[in-house]
Structures are given as C-alpha cells and as structure tokens.
Protein backbone atom coordinates (compact mmCIF):
# COMPACT_ATOMS: atom_id res chain seq x y z
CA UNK A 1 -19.06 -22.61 30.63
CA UNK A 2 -22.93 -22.65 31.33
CA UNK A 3 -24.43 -20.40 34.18
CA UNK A 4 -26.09 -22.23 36.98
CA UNK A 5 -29.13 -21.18 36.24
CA UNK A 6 -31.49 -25.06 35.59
CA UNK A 7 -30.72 -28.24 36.85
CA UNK A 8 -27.56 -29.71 34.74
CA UNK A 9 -28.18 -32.80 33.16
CA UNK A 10 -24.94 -35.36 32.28
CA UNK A 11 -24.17 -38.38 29.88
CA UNK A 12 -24.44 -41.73 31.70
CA UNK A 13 -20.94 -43.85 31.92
CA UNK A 14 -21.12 -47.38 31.58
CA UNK A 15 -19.34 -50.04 33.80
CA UNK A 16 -19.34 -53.90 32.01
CA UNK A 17 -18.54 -55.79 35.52
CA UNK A 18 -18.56 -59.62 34.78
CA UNK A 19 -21.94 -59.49 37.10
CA UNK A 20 -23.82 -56.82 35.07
CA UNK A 21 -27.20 -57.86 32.55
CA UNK A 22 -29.11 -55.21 29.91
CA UNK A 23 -32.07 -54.27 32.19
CA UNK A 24 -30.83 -50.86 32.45
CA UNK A 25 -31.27 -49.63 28.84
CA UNK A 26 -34.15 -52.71 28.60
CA UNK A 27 -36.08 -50.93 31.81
CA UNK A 28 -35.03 -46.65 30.96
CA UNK A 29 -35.22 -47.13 27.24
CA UNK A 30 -31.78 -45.72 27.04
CA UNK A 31 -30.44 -44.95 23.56
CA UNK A 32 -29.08 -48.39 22.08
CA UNK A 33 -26.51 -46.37 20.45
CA UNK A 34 -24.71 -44.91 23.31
CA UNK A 35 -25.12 -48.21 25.50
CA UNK A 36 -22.58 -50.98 25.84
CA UNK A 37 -23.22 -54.53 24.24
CA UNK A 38 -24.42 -56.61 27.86
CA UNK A 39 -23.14 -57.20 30.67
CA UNK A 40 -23.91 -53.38 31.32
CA UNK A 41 -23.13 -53.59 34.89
CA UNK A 42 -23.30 -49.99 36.18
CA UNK A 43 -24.78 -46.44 35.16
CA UNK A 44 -23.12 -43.77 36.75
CA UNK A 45 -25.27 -40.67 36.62
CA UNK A 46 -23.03 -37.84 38.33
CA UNK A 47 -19.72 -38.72 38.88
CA UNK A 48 -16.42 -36.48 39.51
CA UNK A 49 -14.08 -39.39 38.77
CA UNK A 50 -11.14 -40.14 36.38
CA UNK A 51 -12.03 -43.46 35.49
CA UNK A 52 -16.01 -42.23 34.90
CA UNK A 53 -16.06 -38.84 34.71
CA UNK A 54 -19.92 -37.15 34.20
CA UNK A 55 -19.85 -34.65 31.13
CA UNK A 56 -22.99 -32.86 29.71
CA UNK A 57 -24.20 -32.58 26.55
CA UNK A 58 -21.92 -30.12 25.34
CA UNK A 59 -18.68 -31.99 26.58
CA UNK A 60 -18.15 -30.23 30.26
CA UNK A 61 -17.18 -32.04 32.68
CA UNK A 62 -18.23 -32.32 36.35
CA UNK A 63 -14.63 -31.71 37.58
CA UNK A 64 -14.51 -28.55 35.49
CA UNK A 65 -17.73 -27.07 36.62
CA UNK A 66 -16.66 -27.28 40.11
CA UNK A 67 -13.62 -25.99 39.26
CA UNK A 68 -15.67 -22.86 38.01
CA UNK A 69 -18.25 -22.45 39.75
CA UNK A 70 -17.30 -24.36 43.51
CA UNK A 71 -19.42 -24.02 46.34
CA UNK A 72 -22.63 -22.16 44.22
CA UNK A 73 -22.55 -25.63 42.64
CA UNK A 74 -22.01 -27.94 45.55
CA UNK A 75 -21.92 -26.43 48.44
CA UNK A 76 -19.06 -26.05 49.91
CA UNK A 77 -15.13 -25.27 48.97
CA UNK A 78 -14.35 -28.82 48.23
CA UNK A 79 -12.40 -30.00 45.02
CA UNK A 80 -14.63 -32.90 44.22
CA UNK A 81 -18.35 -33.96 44.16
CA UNK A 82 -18.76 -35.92 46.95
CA UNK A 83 -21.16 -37.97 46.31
CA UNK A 84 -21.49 -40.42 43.38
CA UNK A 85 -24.92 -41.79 42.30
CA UNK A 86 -24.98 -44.99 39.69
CA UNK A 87 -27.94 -47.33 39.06
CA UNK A 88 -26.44 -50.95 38.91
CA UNK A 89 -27.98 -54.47 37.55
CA UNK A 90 -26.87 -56.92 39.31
CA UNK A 91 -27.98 -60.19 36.99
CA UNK A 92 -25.08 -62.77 38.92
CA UNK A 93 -24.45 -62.33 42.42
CA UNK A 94 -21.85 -60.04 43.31
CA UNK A 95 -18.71 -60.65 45.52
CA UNK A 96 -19.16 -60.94 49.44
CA UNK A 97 -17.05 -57.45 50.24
CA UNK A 98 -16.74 -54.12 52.89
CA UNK A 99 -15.21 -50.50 52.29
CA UNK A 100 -13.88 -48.33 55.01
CA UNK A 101 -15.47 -46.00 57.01
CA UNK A 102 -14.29 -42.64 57.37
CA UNK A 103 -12.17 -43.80 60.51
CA UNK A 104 -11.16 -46.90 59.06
CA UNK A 105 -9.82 -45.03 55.62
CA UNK A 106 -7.55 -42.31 57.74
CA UNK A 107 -6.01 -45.30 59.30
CA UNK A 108 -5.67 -48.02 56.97
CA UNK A 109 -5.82 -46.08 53.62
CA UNK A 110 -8.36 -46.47 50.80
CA UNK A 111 -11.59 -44.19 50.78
CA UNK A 112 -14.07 -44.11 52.68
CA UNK A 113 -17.70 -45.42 51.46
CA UNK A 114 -20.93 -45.68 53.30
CA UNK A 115 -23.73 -46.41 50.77
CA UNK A 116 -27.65 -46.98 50.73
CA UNK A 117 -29.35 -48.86 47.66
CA UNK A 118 -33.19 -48.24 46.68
CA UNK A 119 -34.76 -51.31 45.42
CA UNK A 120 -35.61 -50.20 41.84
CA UNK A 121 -37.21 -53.76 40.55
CA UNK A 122 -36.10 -57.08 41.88
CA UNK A 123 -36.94 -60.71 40.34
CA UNK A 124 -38.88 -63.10 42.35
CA UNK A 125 -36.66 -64.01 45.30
CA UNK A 126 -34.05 -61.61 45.02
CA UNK A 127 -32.02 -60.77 47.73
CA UNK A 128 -29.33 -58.88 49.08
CA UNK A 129 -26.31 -60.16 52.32
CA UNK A 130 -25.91 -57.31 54.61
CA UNK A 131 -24.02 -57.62 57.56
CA UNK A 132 -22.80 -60.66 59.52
CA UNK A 133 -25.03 -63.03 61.73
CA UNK A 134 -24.93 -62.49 65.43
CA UNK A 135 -21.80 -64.11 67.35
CA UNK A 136 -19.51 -64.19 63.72
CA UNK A 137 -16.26 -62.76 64.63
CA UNK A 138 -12.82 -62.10 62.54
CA UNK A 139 -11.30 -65.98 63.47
CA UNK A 140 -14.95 -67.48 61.70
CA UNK A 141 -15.42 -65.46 58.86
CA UNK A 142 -11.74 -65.89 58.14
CA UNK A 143 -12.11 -69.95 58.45
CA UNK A 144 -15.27 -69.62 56.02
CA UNK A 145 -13.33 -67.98 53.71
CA UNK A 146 -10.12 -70.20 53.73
CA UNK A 147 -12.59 -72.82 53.24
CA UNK A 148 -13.40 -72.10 50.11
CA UNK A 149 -17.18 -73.16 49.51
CA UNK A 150 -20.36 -70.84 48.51
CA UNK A 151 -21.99 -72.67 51.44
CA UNK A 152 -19.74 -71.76 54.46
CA UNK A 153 -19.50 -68.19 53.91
CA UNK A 154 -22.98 -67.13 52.89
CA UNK A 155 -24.21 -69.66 56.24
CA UNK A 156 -22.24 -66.09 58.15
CA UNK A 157 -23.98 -63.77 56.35
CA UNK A 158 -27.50 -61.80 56.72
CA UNK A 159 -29.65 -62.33 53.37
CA UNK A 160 -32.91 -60.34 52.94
CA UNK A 161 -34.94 -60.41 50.41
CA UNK A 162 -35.75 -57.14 48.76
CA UNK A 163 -38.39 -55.49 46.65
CA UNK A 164 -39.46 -52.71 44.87
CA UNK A 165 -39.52 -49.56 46.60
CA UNK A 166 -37.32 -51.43 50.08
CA UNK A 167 -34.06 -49.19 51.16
CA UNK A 168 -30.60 -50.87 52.36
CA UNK A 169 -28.83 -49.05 54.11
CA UNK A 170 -24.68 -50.12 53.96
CA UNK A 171 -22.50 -48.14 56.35
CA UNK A 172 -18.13 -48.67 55.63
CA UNK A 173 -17.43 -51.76 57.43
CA UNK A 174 -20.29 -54.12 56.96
CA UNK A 175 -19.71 -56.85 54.96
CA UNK A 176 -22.05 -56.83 51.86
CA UNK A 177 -23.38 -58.77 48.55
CA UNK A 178 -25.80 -58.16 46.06
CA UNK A 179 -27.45 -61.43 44.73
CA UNK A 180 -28.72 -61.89 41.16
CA UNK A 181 -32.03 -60.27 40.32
CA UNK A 182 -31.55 -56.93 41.55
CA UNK A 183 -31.64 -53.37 40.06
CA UNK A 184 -30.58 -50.80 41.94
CA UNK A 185 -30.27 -47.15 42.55
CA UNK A 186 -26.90 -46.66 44.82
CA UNK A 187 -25.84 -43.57 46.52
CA UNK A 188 -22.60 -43.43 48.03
CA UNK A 189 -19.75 -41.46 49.29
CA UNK A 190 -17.68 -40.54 46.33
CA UNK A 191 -14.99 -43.49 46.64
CA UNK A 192 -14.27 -46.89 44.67
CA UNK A 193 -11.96 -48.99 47.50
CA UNK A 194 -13.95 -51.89 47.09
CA UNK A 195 -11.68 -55.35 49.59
CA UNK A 196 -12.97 -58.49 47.98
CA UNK A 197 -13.82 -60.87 50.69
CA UNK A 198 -14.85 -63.37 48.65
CA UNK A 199 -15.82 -63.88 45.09
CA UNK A 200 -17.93 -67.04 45.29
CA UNK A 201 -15.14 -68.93 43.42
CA UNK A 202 -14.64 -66.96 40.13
CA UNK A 203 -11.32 -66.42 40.58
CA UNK A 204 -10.83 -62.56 40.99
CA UNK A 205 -8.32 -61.25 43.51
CA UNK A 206 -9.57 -61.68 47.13
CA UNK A 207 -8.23 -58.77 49.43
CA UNK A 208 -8.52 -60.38 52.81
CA UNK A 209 -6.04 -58.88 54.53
CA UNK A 210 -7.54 -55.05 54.04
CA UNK A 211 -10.76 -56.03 54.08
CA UNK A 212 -10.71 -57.38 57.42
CA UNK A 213 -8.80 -54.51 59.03
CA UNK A 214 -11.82 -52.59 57.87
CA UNK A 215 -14.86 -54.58 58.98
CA UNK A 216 -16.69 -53.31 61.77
CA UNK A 217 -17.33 -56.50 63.92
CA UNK A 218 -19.67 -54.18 66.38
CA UNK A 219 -21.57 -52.78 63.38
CA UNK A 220 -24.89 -52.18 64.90
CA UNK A 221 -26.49 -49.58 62.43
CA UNK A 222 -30.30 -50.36 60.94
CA UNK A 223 -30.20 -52.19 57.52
CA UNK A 224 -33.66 -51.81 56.15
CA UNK A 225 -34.38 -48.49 57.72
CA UNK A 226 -38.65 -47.80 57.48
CA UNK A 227 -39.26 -44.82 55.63
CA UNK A 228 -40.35 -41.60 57.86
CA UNK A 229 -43.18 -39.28 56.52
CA UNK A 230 -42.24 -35.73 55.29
CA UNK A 231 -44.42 -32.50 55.68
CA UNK A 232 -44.47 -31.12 52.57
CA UNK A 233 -45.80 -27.40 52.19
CA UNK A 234 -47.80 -27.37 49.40
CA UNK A 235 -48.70 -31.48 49.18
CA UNK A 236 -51.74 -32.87 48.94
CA UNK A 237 -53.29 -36.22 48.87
CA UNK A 238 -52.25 -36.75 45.57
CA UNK A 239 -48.56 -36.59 47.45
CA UNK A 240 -47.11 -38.87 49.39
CA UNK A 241 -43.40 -37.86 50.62
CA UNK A 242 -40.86 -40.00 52.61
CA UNK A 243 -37.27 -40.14 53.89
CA UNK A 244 -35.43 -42.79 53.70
CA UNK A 245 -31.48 -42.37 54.72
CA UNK A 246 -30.18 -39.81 56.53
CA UNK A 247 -26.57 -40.05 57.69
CA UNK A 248 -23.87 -37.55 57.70
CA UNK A 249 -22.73 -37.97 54.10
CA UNK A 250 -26.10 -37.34 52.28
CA UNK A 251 -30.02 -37.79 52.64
CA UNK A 252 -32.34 -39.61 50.22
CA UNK A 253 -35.76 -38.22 50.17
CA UNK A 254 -38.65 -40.07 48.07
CA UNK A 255 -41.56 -38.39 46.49
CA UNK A 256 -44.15 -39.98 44.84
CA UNK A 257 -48.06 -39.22 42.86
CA UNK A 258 -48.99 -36.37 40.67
CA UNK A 259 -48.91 -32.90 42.46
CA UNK A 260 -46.62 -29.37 41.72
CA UNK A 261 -44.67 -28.46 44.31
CA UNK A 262 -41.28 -26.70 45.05
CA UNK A 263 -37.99 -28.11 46.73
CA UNK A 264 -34.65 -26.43 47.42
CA UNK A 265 -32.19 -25.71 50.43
CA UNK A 266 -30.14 -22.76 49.86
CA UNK A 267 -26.51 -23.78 50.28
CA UNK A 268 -27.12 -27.55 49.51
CA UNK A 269 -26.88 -29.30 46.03
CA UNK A 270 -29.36 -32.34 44.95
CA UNK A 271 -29.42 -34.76 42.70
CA UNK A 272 -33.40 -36.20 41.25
CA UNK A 273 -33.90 -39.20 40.08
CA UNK A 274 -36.67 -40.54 38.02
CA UNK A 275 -37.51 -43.81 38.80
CA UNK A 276 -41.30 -43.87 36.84
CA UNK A 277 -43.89 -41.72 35.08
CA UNK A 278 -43.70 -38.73 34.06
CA UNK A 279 -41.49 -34.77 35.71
CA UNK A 280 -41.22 -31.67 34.94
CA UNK A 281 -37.61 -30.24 36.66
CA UNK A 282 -37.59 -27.00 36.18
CA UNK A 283 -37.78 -26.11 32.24
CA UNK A 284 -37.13 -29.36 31.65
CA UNK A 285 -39.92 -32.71 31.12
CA UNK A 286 -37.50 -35.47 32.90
CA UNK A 287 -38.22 -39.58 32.22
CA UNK A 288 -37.42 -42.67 33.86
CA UNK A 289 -33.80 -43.45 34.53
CA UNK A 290 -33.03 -39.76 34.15
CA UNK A 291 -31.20 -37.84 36.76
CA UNK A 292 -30.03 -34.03 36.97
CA UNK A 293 -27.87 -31.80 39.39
CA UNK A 294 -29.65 -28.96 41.20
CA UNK A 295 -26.79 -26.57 41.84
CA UNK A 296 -26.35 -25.37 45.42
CA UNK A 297 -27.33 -21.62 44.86
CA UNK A 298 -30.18 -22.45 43.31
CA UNK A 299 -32.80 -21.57 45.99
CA UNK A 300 -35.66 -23.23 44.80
CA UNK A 301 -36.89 -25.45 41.66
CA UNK A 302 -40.52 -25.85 40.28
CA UNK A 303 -41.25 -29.99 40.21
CA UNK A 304 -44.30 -31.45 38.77
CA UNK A 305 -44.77 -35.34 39.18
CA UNK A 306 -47.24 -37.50 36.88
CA UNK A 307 -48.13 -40.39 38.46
CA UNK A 308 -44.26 -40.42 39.49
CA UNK A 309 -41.51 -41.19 41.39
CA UNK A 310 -38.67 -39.09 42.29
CA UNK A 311 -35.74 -39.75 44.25
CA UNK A 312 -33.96 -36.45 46.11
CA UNK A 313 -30.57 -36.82 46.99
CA UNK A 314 -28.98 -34.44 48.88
CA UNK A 315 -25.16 -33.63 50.02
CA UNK A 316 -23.28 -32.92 53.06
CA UNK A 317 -24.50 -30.26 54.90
C-alpha cells in the first residue's frame, strides 16, 4: 500500500435517493462516464463505510489504509474514519427527520450524527427547516404528523432561506429538512441512522417512534452560526480566512482568494475541499468538486489558491 507521504485522493460513490437531480456532475464537470444516470442524489468523497466505501485510484480502500497505517493517517487508534464528507443535490425536498446524538445513540441505539451543511449554490428561494418553532413539544409535532398534510407539519418547523457561501449547523436531535434547490457540502459524524419523521406524503417508511425518543425538545444550539475570522501566518489581503463550525466532532475552516500559504496540525487529519477556481495541494493542481485526505502525520502541506475556495475539514482532536 502507498506511503503517506501527499494528500490521498479517492473515487466519488454515488447515492440515487428519489430526491437527488444532475447538478453535481452538471456544476464539478465530473466524468459522465463514472456518474449515475439522474437522480444523482449524493457524492460521498471520503467514506469508511460498507455500503459506500472510498477507494483510490489504484483500488485501496479507506478501511484498509487505516487498517495499515492507523493513527499516522487519522489520528488516533480508532478502527474507522470518523467523519464522512458527501456533497448532496437536493432537487425535491427531502423528508422532515432527526439522528441521535451521542447520548441519545448509547441509549436508544442507532449512531450518532451531528452534521453542518455549507451552502454550495442554492436556486432562488431555496431553503432549508431546522429545528422546531418555539413552544412545539412531542404531543404537537406528533398530532401534525398523524395529521397527515404538508401544511401542518412544516407550520412547526423553522425554514430559512439559504445561499451561497451560508453554514447550517444540525446537531443529533433537531429535527431537519432540506427543501428543493439546494446543493450542498455536508460534514457529519460518520453514521447513516437517519428516523423519518415525515416524508411529505411519498409513502416511504415513517419511523416515529425512534425518531421521537431522539429529538431534543430543549435543543438550543445556533443554526446559522456567523463565520469567525482566522489569523493566518503568512495571509495577506489577497486572503480572507474564516471558521465556520467548531464542535467536538470536527471543525470546518474556509479559505478563500489567491495567496500560498501552509496548513497542518501534527496529530490531526483534514479533508480540502474545492468548491471554485483553481489549488495546488501539495504536488497536486486540485479543481472544483475535488476533495483529498491530508494524513495525520503529515505536519504541514504547501496550498496555493487561484481566485479559490477551499473548505478545511478537520477531525476529532
């Protein structure tokens, strides 16, 4: 197997959810060859799971190079990546629905999945539902949902409209939708326990029941969070650096113009995205749509943005 010497780069994996579209290989020019006919709905970039499993170029797989090389490529002794980042296109509404939290998942079983999307591109009045409207407790969103109708559950339901650029930021246990006209870069915790709340009448299996023995009915976490400025050493004013989640499962970091510069934290693996323009990663000229994995015990790597925009995701400490 390969040294960790670069940034490894993987084959996307396709997901054809009954909500998905064709912006992704329409927006990142991606190879019409190795793409899905439409819906495409998801584009997992670094995955460590059976049913998606990230593999390189030369047919390893994620799994196996932790397996190999453990913490110098993550970070720690774990077994699995444990993070997975997927770029979805959301072109019908998606179903009204919550994942556990780490306390909720030891108690009640599934996995637990805390999440933040980046607004990639958004049609005119897209939006997203995050979180429930003040005073909406178990015994009304549960009589919304027997109802039945569109109407009486989204009336419960906090919808924002998003663009370009926005963060969301989607803890486990707060109920959550994506509406039509969204794409979207999503980090999460590595985990796919999705409960159904309610599928705007398509006729998919609802999973009430778990779903509301997960929701966090005193959920009072941010949901746009503002992005903070970040010092970086050797920026200038053609750089303009910002975080924009930090949480205890990973940090998203956004850098943006045309400037050389240097990140890395020993101990600590990243994922880049490239959202626009033009990078150099290491030896390697990166394009839009592309991601890589910076190993862990790589100290440092050499990025040059061209009239850019990079996402930085980083693990667990």
């Amino acid at each position: 197997m390969s040294k960790l010497v670069a940034p490894i780069f993987f084959e996307p994996v396709y997901r054809d959810y009954l909500w998905g579209g064709n912006k992704i290989a329409e927006r990142f020019g991606r190879d019409p060859t190795t793409v899905p006919s439409p819906p495409v709905a998801e584009s997992w970039e670094v995955s460590d799971r059976a049913e998606g499993m990230s593999r390189t170029a030369e047919g390893e797989t994620l799994a196996e190079l932790i397996a190999e090389h453990g913490a110098a490529l993550i970070g720690s002794e774990a077994e699995r990546f444990p993070l997975l980042v997927k770029i979805l296109d959301a072109n019908k509404v998606l179903s009204v629905q919550v994942h556990p939290d780490d306390e909720t998942a030891a108690t009640c079983g599934g996995e637990a999945k805390t999440e933040m999307w980046y607004i990639l591109d958004s049609e005119p009045g897209a939006a997203v539902y995050c979180g429930l409207q003040d005073g909406v407790d178990e015994s009304t969103l549960r009589a919304a949902i027997a109802e039945g109708t569109a109407g009486s559950v989204e009336a419960l339901l906090n919808k924002i409209e998003v663009h370009q650029g926005e963060t969301v930021y989607v803890p486990g246990g707060r109920v959550h939708a994506i509406a039509a006209g969204c794409l979207i870069l999503e980090v999460q915790q590595n985990s796919n326990t999705t409960y159904r709340l309610f599928d705007w009448g398509r006729g998919r299996e609802e999973h009430v029941e778990q779903g509301m023995a997960v929701v966090r009915w005193d959920d009072e976490n941010d949901i746009t969070p503002e992005p903070q400025p970040l010092e970086v050493v050797e920026s200038n004013e053609q750089l303009s650096a910002d975080l924009l989640v930090d949480c205890a499962h990973f940090r998203v970091e956004r850098y943006c113009g045309s400037a050389s510069f240097t990140l890395g934290e020993p101990g600590r693996f990243e994922v880049l995205f490239i959202a626009s323009g033009s990078a150099q990663v290491g030896p390697t000229e990166m394009r839009p749509g592309q991601s890589c994995l910076v190993p862990a015990c790589l100290d440092e790597v050499q990025i040059g943005l061209k009239d850019a925009e990079l996402l930085r995701v980083l693990g667990p400490r």
